[in-house]
N, C-alpha and C. Protein backbone atom coordinates (compact mmCIF):
# COMPACT_ATOMS: atom_id res chain seq x y z
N UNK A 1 1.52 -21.02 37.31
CA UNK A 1 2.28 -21.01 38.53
C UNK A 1 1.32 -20.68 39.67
N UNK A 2 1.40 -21.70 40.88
CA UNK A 2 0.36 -21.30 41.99
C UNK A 2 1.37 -20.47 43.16
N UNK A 3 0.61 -19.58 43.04
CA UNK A 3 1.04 -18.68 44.50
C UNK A 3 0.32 -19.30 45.90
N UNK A 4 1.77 -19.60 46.56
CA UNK A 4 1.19 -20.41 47.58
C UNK A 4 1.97 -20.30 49.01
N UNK A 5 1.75 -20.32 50.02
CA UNK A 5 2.07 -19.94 51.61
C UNK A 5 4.16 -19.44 51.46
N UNK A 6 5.19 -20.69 50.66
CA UNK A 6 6.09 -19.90 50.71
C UNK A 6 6.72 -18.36 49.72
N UNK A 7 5.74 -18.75 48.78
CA UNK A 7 6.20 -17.58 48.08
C UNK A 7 5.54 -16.18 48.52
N UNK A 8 4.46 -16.69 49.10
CA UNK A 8 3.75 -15.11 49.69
C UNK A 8 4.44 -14.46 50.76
N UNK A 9 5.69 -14.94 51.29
CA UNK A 9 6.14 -14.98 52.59
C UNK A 9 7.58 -14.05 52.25
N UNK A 10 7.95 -14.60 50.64
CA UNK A 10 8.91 -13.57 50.37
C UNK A 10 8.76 -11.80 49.70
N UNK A 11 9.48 -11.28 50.32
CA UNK A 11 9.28 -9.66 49.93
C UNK A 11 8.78 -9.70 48.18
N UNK A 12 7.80 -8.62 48.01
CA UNK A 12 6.84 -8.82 46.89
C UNK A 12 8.12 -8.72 45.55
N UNK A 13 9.16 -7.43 45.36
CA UNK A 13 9.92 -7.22 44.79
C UNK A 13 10.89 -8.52 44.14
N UNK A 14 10.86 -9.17 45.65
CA UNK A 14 12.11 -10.36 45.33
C UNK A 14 10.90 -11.46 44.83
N UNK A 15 9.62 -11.32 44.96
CA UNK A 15 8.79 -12.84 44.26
C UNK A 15 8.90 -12.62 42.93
N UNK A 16 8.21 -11.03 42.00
CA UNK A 16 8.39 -10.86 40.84
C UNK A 16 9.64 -11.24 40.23
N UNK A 17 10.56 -10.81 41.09
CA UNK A 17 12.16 -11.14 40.49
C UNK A 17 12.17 -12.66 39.84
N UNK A 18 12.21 -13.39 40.86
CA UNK A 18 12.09 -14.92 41.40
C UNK A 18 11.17 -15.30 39.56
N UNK A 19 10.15 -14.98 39.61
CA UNK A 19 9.29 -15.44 38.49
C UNK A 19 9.49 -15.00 37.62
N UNK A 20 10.24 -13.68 37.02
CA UNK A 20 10.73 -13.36 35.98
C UNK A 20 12.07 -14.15 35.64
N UNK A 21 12.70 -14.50 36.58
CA UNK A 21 13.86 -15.31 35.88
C UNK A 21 13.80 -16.78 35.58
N UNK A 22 12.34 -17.25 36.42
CA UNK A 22 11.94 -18.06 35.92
C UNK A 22 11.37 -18.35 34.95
N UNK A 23 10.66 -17.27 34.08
CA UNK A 23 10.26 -17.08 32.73
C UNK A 23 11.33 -17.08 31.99
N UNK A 24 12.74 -16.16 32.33
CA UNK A 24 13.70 -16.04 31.38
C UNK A 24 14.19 -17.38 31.42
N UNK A 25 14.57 -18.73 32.24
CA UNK A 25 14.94 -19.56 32.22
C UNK A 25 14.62 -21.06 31.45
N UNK A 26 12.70 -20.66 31.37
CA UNK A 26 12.07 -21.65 30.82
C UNK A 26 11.59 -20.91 29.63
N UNK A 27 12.55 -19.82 28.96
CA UNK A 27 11.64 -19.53 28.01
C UNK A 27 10.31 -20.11 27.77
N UNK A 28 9.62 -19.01 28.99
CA UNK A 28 8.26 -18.92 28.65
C UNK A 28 7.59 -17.41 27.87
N UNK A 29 6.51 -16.72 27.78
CA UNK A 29 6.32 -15.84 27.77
C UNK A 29 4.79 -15.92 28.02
N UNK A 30 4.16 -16.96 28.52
CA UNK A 30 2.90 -16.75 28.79
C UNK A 30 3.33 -17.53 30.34
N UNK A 31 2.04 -16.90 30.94
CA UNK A 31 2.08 -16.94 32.43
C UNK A 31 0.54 -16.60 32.56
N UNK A 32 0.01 -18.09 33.50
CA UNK A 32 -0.94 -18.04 34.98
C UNK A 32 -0.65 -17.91 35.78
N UNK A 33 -0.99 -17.11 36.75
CA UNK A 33 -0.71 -17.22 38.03
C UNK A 33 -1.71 -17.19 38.92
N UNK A 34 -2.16 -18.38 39.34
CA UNK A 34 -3.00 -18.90 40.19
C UNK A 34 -3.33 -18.50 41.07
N UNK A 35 -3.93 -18.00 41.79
CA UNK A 35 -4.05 -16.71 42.75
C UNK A 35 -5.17 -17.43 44.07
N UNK A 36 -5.35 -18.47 44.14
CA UNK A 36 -6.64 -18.80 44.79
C UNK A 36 -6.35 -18.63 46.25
N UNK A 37 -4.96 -18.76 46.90
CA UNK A 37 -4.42 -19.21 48.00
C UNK A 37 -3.74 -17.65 48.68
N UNK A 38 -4.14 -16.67 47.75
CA UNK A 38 -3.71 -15.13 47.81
C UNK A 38 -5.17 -14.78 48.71
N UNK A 39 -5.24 -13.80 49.73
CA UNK A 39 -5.82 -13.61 50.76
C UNK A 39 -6.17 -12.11 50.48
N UNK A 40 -4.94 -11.32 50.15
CA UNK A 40 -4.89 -9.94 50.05
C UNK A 40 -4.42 -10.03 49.32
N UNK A 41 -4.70 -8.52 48.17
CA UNK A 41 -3.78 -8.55 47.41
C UNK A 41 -3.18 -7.09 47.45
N UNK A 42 -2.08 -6.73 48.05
CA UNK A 42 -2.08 -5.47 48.42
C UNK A 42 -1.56 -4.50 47.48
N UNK A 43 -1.34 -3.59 47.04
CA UNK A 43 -0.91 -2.33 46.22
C UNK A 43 0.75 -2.95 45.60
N UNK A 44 1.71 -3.01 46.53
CA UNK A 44 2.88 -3.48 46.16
C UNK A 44 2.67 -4.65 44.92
N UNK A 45 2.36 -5.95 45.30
CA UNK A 45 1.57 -6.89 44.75
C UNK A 45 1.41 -6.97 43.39
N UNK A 46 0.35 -5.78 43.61
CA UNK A 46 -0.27 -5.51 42.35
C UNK A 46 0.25 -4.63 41.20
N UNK A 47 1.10 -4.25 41.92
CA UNK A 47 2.26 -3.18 40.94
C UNK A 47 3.10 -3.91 40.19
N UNK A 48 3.68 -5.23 40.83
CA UNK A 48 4.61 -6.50 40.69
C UNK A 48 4.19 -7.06 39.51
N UNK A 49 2.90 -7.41 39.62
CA UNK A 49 2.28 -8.00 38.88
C UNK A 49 2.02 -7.58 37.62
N UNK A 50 1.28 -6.16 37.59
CA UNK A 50 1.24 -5.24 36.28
C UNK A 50 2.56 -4.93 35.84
N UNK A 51 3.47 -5.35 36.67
CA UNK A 51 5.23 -5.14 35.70
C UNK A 51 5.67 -6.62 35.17
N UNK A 52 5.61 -7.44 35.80
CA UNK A 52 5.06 -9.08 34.50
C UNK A 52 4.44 -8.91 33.68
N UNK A 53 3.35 -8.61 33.74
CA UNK A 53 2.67 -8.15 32.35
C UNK A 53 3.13 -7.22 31.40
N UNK A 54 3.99 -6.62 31.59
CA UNK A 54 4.46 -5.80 30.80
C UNK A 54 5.66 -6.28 30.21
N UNK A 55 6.22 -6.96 30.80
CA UNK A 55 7.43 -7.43 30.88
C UNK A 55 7.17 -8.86 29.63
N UNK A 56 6.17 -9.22 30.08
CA UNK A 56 5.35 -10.44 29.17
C UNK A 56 5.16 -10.01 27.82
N UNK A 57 4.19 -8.60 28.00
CA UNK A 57 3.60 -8.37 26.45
C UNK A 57 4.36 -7.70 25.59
N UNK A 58 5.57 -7.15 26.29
CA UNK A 58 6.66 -6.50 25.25
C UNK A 58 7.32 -7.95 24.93
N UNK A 59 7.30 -9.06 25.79
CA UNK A 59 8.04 -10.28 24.87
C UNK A 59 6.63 -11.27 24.04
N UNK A 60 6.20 -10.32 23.49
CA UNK A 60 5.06 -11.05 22.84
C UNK A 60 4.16 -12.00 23.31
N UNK A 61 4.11 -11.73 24.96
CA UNK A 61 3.70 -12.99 25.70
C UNK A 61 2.19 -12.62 26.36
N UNK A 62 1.85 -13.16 27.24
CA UNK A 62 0.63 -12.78 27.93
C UNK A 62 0.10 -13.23 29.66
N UNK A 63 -0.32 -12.30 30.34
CA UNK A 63 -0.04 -12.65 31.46
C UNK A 63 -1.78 -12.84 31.78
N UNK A 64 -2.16 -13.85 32.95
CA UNK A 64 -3.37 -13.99 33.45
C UNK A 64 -3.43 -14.29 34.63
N UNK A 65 -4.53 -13.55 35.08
CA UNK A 65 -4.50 -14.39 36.95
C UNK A 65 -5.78 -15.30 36.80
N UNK A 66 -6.03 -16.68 38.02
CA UNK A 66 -7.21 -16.76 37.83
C UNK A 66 -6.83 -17.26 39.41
N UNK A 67 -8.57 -17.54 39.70
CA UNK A 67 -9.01 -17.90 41.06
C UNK A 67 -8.90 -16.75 42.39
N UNK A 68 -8.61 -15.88 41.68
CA UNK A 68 -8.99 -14.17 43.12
C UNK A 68 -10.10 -14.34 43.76
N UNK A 69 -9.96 -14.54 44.91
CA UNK A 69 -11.32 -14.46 45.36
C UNK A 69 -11.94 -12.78 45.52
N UNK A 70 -13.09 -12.63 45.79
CA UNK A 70 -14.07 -11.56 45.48
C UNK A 70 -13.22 -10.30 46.05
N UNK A 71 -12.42 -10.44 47.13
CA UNK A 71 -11.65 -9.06 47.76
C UNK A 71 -10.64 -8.85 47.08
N UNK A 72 -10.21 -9.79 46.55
CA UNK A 72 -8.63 -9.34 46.15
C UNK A 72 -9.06 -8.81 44.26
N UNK A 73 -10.23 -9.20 43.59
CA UNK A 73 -10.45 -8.61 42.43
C UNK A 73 -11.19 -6.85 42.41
N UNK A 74 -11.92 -7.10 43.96
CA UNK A 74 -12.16 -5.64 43.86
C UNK A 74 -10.88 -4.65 44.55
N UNK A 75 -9.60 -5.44 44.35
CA UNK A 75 -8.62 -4.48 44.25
C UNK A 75 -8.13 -4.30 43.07
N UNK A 76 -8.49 -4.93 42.25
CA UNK A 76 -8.02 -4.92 41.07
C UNK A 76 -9.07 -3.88 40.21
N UNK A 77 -10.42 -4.40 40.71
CA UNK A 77 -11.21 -2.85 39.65
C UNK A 77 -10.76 -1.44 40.56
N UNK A 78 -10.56 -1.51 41.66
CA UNK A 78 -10.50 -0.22 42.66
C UNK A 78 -9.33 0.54 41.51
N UNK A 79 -8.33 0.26 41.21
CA UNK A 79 -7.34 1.16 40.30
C UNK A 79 -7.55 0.56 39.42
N UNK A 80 -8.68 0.17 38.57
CA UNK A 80 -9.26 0.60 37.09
C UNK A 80 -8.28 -0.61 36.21
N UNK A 81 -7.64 -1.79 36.75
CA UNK A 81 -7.13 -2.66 35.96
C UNK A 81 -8.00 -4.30 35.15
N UNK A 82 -9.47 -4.04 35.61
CA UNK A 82 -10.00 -5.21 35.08
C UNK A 82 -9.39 -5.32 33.55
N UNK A 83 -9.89 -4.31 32.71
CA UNK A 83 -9.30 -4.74 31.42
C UNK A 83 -7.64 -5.41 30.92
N UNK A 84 -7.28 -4.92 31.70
CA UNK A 84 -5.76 -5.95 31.77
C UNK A 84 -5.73 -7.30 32.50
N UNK A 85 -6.75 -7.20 33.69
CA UNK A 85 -6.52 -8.54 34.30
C UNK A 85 -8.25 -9.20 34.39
N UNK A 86 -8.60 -9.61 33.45
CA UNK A 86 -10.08 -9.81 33.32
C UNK A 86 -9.93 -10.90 34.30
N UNK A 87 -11.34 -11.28 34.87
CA UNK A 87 -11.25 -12.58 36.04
C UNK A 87 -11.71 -13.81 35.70
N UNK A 88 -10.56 -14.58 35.65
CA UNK A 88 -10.73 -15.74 35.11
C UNK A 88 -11.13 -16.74 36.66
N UNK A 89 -11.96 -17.72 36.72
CA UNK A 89 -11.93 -18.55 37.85
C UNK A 89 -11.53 -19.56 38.25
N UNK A 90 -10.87 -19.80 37.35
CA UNK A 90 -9.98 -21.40 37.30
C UNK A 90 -8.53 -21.13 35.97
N UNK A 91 -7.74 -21.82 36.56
CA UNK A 91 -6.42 -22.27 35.55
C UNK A 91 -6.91 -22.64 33.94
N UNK A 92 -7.96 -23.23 34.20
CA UNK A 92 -8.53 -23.87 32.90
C UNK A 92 -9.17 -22.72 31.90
N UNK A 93 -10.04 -22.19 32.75
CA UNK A 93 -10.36 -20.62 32.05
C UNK A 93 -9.77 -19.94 31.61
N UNK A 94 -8.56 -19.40 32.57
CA UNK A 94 -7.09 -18.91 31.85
C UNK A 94 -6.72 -18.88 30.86
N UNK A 95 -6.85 -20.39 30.55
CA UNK A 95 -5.59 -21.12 29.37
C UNK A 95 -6.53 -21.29 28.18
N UNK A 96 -7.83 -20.62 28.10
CA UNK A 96 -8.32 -20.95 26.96
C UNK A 96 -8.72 -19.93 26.41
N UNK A 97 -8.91 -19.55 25.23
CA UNK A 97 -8.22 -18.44 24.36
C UNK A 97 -9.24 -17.06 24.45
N UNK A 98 -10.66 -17.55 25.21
CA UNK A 98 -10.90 -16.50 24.94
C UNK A 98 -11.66 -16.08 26.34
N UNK A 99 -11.95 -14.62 26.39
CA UNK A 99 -12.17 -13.82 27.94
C UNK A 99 -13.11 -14.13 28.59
N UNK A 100 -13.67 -14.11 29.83
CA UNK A 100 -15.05 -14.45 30.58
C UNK A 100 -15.89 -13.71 30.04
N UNK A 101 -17.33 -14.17 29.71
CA UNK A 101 -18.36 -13.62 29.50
C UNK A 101 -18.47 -13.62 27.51
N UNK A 102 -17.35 -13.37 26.82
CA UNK A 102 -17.11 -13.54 25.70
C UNK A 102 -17.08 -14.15 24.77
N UNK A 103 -17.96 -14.16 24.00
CA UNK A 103 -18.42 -15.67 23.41
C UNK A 103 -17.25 -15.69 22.01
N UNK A 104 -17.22 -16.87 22.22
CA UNK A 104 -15.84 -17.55 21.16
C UNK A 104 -15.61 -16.74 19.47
């Protein structure tokens, strides 16, 4: 899923909502979320986000971001979450099974 100009526009609470029922609807339980077109990524955000993931891995699922650019991942090491959200740089990276830097 790409995060993109209208969804950034809605309150952070009501986007997670929005994409969780869209998971419950398409029974999914794995989720990208494309992040390239994300500018900031602010605290709220990122709280949203680490509650998809949770929300994901208690349904046996798995959550990934890719394409953060360089500011919005050093918000992500700033409160110590790389290991949950390792940085993938493309959709394609994402979706393939194993972590950056990590050999197969």
């Amino acid at each position: 899923m790409r995060l993109f100009e209208p969804f950034l526009n809605t309150p952070v609470q009501q986007l997670a909502e929005q994409i969780r029922c869209l998971l419950d609807r398409e029974y999914s339980r794995n989720l990208v979320l494309e992040m390239d077109q994300v500018f900031h990524l602010s605290g709220r955000l990122l709280r949203q986000i680490q509650l998809l993931e949770e929300y994901l891995n208690w349904q046996g699922g798995e959550l990934r971001l890719s394409g953060l650019s360089d500011e919005c991942y050093a918000a992500v090491r700033k409160v110590k979450l790389e290991a949950r959200f390792p940085r993938f740089h493309t959709r394609q990276q994402a979706l393939s099974s194993h972590y950056p830097g990590n050999p197969r």
